[in-house]
Protein backbone atom coordinates (compact mmCIF):
# COMPACT_ATOMS: atom_id res chain seq x y z
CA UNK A 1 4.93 24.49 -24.13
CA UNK A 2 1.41 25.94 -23.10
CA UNK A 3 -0.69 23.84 -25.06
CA UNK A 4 -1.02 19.80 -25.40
CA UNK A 5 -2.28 19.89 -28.86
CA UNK A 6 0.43 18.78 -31.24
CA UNK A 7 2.72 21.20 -33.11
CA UNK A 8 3.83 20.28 -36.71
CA UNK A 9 7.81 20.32 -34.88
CA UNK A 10 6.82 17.77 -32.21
CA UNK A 11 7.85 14.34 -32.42
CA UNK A 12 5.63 11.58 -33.44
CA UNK A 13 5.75 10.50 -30.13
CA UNK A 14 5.03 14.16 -28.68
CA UNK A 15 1.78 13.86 -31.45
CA UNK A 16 0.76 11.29 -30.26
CA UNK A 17 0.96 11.94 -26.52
CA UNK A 18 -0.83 14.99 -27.19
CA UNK A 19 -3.76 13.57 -29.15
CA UNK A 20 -4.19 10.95 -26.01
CA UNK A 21 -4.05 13.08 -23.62
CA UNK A 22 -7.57 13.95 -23.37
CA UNK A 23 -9.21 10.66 -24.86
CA UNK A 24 -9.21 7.12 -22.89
CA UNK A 25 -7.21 8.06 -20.29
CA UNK A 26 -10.02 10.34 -18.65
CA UNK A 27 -12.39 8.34 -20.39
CA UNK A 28 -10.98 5.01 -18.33
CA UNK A 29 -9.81 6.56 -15.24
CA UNK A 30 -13.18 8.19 -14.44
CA UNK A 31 -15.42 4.69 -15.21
CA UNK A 32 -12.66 3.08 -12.77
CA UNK A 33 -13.60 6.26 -10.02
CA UNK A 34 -17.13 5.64 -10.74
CA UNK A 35 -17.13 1.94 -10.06
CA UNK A 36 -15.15 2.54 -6.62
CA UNK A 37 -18.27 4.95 -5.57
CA UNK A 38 -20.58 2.03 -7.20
CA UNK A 39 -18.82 -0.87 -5.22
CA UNK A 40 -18.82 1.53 -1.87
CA UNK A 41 -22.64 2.11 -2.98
CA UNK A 42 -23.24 -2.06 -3.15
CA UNK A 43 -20.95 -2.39 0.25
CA UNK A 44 -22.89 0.52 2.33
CA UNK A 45 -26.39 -0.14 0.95
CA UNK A 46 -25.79 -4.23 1.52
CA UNK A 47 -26.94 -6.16 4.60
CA UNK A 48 -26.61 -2.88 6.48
CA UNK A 49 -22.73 -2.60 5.52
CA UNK A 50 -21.41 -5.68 6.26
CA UNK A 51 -18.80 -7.70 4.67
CA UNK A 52 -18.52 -9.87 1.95
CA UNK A 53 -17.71 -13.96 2.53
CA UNK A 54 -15.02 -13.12 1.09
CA UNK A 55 -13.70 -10.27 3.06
CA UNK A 56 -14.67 -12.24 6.27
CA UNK A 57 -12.66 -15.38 5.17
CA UNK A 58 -9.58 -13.52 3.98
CA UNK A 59 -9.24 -12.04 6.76
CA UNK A 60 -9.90 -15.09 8.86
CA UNK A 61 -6.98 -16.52 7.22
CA UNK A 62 -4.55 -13.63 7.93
CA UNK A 63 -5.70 -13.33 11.60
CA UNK A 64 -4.83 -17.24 11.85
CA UNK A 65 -1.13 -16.86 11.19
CA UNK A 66 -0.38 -13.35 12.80
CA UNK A 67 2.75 -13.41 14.28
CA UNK A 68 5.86 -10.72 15.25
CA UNK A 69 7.55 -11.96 11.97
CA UNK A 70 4.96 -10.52 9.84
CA UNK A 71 3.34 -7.73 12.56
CA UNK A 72 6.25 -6.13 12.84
CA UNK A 73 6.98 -5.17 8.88
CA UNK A 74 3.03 -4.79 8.50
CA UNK A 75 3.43 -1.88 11.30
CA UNK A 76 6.23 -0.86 9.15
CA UNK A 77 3.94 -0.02 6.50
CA UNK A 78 1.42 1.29 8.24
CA UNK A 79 3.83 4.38 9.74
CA UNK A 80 4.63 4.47 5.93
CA UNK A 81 1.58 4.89 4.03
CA UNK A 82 -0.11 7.26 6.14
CA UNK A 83 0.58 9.78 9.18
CA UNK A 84 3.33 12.39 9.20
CA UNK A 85 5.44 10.36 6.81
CA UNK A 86 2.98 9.17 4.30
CA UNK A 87 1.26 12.64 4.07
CA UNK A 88 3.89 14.81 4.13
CA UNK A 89 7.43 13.45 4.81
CA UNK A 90 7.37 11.06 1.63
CA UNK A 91 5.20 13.37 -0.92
CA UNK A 92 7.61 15.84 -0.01
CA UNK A 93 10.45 14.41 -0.55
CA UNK A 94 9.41 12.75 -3.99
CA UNK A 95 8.26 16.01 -5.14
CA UNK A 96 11.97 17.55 -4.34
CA UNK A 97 13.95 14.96 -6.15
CA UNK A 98 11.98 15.45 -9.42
CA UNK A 99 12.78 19.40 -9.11
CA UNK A 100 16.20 18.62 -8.33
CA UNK A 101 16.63 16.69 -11.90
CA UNK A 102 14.61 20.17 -13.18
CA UNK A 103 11.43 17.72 -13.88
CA UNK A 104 8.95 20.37 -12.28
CA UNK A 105 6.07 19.26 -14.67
CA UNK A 106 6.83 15.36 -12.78
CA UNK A 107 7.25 17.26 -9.59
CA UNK A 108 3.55 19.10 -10.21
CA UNK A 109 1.87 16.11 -11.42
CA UNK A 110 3.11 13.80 -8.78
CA UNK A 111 1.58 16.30 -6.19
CA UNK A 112 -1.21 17.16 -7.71
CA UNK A 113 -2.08 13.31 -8.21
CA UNK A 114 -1.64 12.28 -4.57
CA UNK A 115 -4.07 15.25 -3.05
CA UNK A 116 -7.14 14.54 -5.35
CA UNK A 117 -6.27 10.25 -4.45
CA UNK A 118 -6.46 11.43 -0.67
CA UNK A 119 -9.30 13.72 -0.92
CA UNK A 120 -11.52 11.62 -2.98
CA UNK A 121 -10.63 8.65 -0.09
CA UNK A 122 -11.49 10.77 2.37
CA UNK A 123 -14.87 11.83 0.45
CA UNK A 124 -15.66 8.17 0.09
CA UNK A 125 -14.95 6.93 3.86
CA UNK A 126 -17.11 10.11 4.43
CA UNK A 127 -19.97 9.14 2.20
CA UNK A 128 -20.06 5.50 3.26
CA UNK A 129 -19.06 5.14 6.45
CA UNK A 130 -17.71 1.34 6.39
CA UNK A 131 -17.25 -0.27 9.85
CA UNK A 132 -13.48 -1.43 10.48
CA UNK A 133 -12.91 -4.35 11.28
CA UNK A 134 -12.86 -5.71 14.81
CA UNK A 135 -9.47 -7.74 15.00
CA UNK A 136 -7.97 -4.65 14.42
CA UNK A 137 -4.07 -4.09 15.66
CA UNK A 138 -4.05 -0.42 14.95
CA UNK A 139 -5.80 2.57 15.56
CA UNK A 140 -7.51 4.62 12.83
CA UNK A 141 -9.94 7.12 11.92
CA UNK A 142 -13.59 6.07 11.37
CA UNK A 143 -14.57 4.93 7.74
CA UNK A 144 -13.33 1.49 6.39
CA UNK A 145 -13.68 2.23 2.62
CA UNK A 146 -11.63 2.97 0.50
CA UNK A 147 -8.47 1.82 2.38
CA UNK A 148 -6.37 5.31 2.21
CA UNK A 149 -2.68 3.44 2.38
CA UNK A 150 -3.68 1.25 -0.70
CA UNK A 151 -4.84 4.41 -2.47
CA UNK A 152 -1.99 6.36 -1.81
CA UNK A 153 0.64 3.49 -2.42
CA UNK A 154 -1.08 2.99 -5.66
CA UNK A 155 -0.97 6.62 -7.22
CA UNK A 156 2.77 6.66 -6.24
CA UNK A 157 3.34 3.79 -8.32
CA UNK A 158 1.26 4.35 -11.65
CA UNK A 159 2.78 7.99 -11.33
CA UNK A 160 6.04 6.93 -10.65
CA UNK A 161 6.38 4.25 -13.55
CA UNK A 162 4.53 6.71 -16.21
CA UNK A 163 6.90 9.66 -15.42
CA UNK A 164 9.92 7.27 -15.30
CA UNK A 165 8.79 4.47 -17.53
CA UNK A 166 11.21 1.90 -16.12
CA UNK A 167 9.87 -1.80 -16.15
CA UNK A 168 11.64 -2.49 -12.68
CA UNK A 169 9.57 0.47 -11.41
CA UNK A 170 6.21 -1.12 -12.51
CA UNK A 171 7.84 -4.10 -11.03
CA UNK A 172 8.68 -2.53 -7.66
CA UNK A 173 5.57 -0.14 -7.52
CA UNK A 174 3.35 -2.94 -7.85
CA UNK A 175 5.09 -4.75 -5.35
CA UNK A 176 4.99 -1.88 -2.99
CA UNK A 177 1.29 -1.52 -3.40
CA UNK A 178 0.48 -5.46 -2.96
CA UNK A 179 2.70 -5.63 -0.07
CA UNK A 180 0.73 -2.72 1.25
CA UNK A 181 -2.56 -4.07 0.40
CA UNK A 182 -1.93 -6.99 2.33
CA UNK A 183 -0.40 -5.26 5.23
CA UNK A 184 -4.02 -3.40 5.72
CA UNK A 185 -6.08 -6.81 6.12
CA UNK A 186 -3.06 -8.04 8.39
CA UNK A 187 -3.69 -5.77 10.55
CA UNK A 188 -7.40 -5.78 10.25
CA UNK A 189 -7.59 -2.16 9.50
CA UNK A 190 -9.59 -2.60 6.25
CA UNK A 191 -11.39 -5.19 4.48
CA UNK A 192 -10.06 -6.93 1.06
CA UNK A 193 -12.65 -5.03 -0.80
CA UNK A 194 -11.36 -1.81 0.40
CA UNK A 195 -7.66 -2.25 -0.24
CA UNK A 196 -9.36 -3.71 -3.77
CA UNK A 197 -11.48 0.24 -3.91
CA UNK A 198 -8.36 1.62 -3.06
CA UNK A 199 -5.67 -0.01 -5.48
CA UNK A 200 -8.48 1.06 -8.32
CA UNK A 201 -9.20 4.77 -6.61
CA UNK A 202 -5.12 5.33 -6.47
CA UNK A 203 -4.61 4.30 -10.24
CA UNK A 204 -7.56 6.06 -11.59
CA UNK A 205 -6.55 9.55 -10.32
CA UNK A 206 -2.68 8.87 -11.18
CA UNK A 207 -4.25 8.02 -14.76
CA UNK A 208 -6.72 10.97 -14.93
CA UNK A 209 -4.65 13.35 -13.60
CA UNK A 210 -1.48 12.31 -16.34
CA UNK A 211 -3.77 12.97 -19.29
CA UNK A 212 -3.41 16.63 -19.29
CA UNK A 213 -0.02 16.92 -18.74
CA UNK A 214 1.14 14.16 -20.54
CA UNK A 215 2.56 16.07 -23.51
CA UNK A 216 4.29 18.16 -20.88
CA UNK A 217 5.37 15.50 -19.36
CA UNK A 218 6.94 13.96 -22.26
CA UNK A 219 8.62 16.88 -23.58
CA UNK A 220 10.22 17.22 -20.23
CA UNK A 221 11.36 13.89 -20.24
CA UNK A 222 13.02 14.23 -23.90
CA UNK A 223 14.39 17.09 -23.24
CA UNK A 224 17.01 15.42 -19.94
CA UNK A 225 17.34 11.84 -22.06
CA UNK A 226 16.39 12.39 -25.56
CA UNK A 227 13.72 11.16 -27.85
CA UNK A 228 11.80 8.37 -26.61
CA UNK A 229 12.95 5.17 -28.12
CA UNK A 230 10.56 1.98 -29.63
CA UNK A 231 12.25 -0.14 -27.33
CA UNK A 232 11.53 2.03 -24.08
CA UNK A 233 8.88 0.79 -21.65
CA UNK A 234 5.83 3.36 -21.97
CA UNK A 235 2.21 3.64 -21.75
CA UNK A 236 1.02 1.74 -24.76
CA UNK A 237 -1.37 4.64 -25.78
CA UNK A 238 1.86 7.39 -26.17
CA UNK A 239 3.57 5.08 -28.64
């Protein structure tokens, strides 16, 4: 298939997918992009970039109960979401196991997906410039917001669960991405608002960039388990 505009053979399903493919998908996941820039906009242009109460007193809290019981998994998932192994080790690796199942169009998305996340992070830090903050346990490049591990944590998940459509892995890749959200203010690396930009950057591009490729995607996915069944967890738009 070359196309994602439906064929009179597809499915209903495949139909469907293909007609949604370019409609609120892109039409959501680029007003959630554009708020990210607009709350990085708010944050930088703000009381010269400082940070809101409520960043301040969450991570008040946090730096009250730091201990080795929690430092030492929150260093965990720093080495995780970023680095040699959250760049490249992890992508990688992902990316193989869908082409080992023969799911290149999963494979293609999944990659595709986590560049634009890290590049439009990287454009944002860039454009804004946030301070870290000061209690800060780890070291890191300059540029606060968006927080790059949330990001990146997020677009795994969302891509993950709408290639797989599994409710344990919406379960366990919005675990994942809390767990890392939380690990970031731990360690005072980022503010809550920028693990909040990044959880919304991260699902926006893993949203936008499944729009095109959806019917692609779902074909591929019929053609290793079948048609897609009522029953089966899936993004309510492809049913």
């Amino acid at each position: 298939m070359t196309s994602s505009s439906p064929r009179p053979t597809d499915t209903p399903a495949q139909q469907q997918a293909a007609r949604v493919s370019r409609r609120w998908p892109l039409v959501s996941g680029g007003m959630a992009v554009l708020l990210v820039a607009a709350l990085g906009a708010i944050i930088a242009y703000r009381d010269n970039n400082l940070p809101f109460s409520f960043d301040l007193a969450f991570l008040g809290e946090l730096v009250e109960h730091r201990s080795p019981f929690w430092t030492v998994p929150a260093l965990v998932m720093n080495n995780i979401g970023a680095g040699l192994i959250g760049v490249f080790i992890v992508p990688i690796a992902i990316a193989l196991v869908f082409l080992l199942f023969r799911m290149k169009w999963a494979a293609l998305y999944f990659l595709i997906a986590t560049i634009v996340s890290a590049g439009l992070v990287q454009l944002l830090k860039n454009t804004f410039d946030r301070p870290r903050p000061q209690d800060i346990l780890v070291t890191a490049d300059p540029g606060s917001f968006p927080s790059g591990h949330t990001a990146n944590a997020a677009t795994m998940a969302v891509v993950l669960a709408l290639v797989l459509r599994r409710v344990w892995i919406w379960a366990a890749g919005t675990v994942y991405t809390v767990i890392m959200l939380l690990s970031r203010t731990y360690l005072g690396a980022h503010w809550l608002s920028d693990t909040i930009g990044g959880l919304v950057l991260g699902s926006a591009v893993a949203v936008i960039v499944w729009a095109p490729l959806a019917h692609r995607l779902l074909i591929e996915r019929e053609r290793r388990i079948g048609p897609v069944k009522p029953t089966e967890t899936e993004p309510a738009a492809t049913r």
